[in-house]
Protein backbone atom coordinates (compact mmCIF):
# COMPACT_ATOMS: atom_id res chain seq x y z
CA UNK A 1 -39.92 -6.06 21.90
CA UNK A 2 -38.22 -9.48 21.72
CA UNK A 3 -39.92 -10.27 18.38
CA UNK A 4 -38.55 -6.32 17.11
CA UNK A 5 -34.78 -7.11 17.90
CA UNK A 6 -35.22 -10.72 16.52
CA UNK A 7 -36.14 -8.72 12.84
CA UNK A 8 -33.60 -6.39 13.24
CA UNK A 9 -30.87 -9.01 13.84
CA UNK A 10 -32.27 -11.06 11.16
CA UNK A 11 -32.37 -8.19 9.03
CA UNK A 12 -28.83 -6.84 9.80
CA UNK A 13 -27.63 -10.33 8.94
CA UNK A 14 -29.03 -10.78 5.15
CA UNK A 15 -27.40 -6.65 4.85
CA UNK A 16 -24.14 -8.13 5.75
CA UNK A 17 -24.79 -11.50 3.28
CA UNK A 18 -25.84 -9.08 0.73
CA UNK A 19 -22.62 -7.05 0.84
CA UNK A 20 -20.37 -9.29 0.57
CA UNK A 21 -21.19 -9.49 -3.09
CA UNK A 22 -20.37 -6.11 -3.29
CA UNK A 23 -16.31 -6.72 -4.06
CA UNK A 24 -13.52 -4.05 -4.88
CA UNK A 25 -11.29 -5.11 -7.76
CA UNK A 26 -8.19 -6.89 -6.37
CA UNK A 27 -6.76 -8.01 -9.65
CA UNK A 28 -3.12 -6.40 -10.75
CA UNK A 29 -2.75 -5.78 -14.19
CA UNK A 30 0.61 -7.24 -15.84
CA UNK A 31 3.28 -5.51 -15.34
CA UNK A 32 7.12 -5.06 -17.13
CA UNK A 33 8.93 -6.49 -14.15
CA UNK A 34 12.20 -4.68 -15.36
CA UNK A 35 10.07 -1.01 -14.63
CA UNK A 36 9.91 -1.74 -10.89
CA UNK A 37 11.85 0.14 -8.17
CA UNK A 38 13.69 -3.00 -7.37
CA UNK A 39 14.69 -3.49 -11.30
CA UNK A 40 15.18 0.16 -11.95
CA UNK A 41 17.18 1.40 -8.79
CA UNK A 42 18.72 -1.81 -7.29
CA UNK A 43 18.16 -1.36 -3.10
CA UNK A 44 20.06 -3.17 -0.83
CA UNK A 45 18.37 -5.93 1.22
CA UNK A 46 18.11 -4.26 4.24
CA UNK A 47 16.28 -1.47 1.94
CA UNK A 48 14.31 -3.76 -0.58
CA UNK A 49 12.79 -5.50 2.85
CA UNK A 50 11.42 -2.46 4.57
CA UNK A 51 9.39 -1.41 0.86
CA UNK A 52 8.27 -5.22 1.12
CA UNK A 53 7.11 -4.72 4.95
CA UNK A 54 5.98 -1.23 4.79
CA UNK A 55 5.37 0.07 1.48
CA UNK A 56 4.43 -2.64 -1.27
CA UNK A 57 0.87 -3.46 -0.04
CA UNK A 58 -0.52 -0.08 -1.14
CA UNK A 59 2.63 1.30 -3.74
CA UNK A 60 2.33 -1.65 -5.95
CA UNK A 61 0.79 -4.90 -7.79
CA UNK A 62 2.29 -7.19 -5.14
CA UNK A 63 -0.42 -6.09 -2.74
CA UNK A 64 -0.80 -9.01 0.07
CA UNK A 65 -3.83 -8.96 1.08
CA UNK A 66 -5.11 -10.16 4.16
CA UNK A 67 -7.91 -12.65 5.31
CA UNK A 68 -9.94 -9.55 6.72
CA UNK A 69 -9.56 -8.10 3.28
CA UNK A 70 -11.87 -10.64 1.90
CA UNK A 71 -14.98 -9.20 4.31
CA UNK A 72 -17.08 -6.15 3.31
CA UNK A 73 -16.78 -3.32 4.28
CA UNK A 74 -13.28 -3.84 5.23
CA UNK A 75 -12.90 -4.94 1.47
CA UNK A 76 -13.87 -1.76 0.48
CA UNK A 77 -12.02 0.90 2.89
CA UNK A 78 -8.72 -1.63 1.58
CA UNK A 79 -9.34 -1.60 -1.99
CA UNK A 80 -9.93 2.19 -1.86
CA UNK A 81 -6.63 2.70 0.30
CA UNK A 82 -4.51 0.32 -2.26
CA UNK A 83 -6.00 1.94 -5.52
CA UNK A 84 -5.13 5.50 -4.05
CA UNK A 85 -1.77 4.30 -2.91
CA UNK A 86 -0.81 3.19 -6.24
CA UNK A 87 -2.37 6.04 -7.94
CA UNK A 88 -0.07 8.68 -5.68
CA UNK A 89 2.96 6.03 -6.15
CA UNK A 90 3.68 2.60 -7.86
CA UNK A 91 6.81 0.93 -6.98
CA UNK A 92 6.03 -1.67 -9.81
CA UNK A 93 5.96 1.03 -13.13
CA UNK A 94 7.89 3.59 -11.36
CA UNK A 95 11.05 2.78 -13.76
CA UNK A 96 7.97 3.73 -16.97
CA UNK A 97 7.86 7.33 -15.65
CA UNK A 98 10.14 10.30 -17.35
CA UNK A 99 13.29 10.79 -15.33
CA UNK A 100 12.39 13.99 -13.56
CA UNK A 101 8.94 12.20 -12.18
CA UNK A 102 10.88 9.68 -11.09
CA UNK A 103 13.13 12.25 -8.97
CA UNK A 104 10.17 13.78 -7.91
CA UNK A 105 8.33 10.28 -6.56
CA UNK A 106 11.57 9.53 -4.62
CA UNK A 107 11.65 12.75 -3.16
CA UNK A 108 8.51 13.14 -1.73
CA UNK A 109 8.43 9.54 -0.72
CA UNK A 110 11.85 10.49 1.09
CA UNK A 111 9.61 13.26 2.70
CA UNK A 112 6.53 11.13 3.69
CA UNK A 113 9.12 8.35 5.41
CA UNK A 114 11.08 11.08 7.12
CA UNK A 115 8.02 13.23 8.77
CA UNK A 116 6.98 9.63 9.70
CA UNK A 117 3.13 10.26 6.86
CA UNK A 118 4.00 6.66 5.73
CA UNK A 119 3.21 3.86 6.53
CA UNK A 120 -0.13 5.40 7.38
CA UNK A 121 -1.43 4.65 10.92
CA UNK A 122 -4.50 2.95 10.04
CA UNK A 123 -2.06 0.27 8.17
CA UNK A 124 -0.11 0.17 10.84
CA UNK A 125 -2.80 -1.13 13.57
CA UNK A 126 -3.01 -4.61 11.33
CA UNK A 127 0.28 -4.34 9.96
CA UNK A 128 2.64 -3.90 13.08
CA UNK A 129 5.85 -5.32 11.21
CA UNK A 130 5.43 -2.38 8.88
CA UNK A 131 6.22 0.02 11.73
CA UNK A 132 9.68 1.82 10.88
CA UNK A 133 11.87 2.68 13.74
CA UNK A 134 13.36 6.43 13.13
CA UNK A 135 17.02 4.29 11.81
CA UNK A 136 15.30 2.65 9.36
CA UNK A 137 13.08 6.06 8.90
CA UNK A 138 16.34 7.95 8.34
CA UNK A 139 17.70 5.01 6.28
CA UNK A 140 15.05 5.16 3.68
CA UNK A 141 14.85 8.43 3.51
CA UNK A 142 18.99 8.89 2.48
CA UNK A 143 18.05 5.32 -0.03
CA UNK A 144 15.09 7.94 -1.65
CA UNK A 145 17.17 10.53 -2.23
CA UNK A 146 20.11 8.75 -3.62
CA UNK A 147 18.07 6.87 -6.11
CA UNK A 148 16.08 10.52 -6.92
CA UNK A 149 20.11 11.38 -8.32
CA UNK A 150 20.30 8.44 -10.06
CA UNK A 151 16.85 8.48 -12.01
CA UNK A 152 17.15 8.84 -15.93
């Protein structure tokens, strides 16, 4: 029996070697830094540093990512989160979308903030900075919709 658990340990250990060669794309493509939210819409600071904290890792190309981010198959259930983060919203092109999908970003990311959907829980077990109180909730949420007016 000793000998059995010996394999299986041994065994478990080159899976976990082997995976780690198994790596998500982390790379950000280039990116007009005049398209971004920050460019296009102008927050205040108090704004502009709760998207850093709470939003930016998974709605843009200025992803930080994380020591554990570097281990399989936590690399894998982060990658996935960031590309479909970007893919539903990305603060960095945002200003390349027509006018009305830029409205329509802002609003439902005003929605999202507000019912308290974003920052998802799962990022915010790692990420406990990230965690909006309802002020700042509320304070996003009336940033969103003002900038939703001004999109053109």
């Amino acid at each position: 029996m000793k000998r059995f658990f010996k394999r299986l340990f041994l065994l478990l250990f080159v899976a976990f070697v082997a995976i780690q060669f198994v790596r998500p794309d982390r790379t950000a493509p280039e990116f007009d830094r005049g398209a971004t939210l920050e460019a296009r819409f102008a927050p205040p600071e108090g704004v502009a540093r709760l998207l850093r904290t709470s939003c930016y890792d998974c709605h843009s190309y200025e992803t930080r990512w994380p020591w554990y981010s570097q281990i399989a198959p936590f690399s894998w259930l982060i990658g996935g989160d960031v590309v479909e983060g970007r893919a539903a919203l990305n603060f960095s092109t945002i200003g390349t979308e027509e006018a009305e999908d830029q409205r329509e970003y802002l609003k439902e990311a005003a929605r999202e903030v507000k019912r308290g959907k974003m920052p998802l829980e799962i990022y915010l077990r790692m990420h406990g900075d990230a965690r909006l109180s309802e002020e700042q909730r509320e304070e996003l949420d009336r940033w969103f919709r003002e900038a939703a007016k001004r999109a053109r």
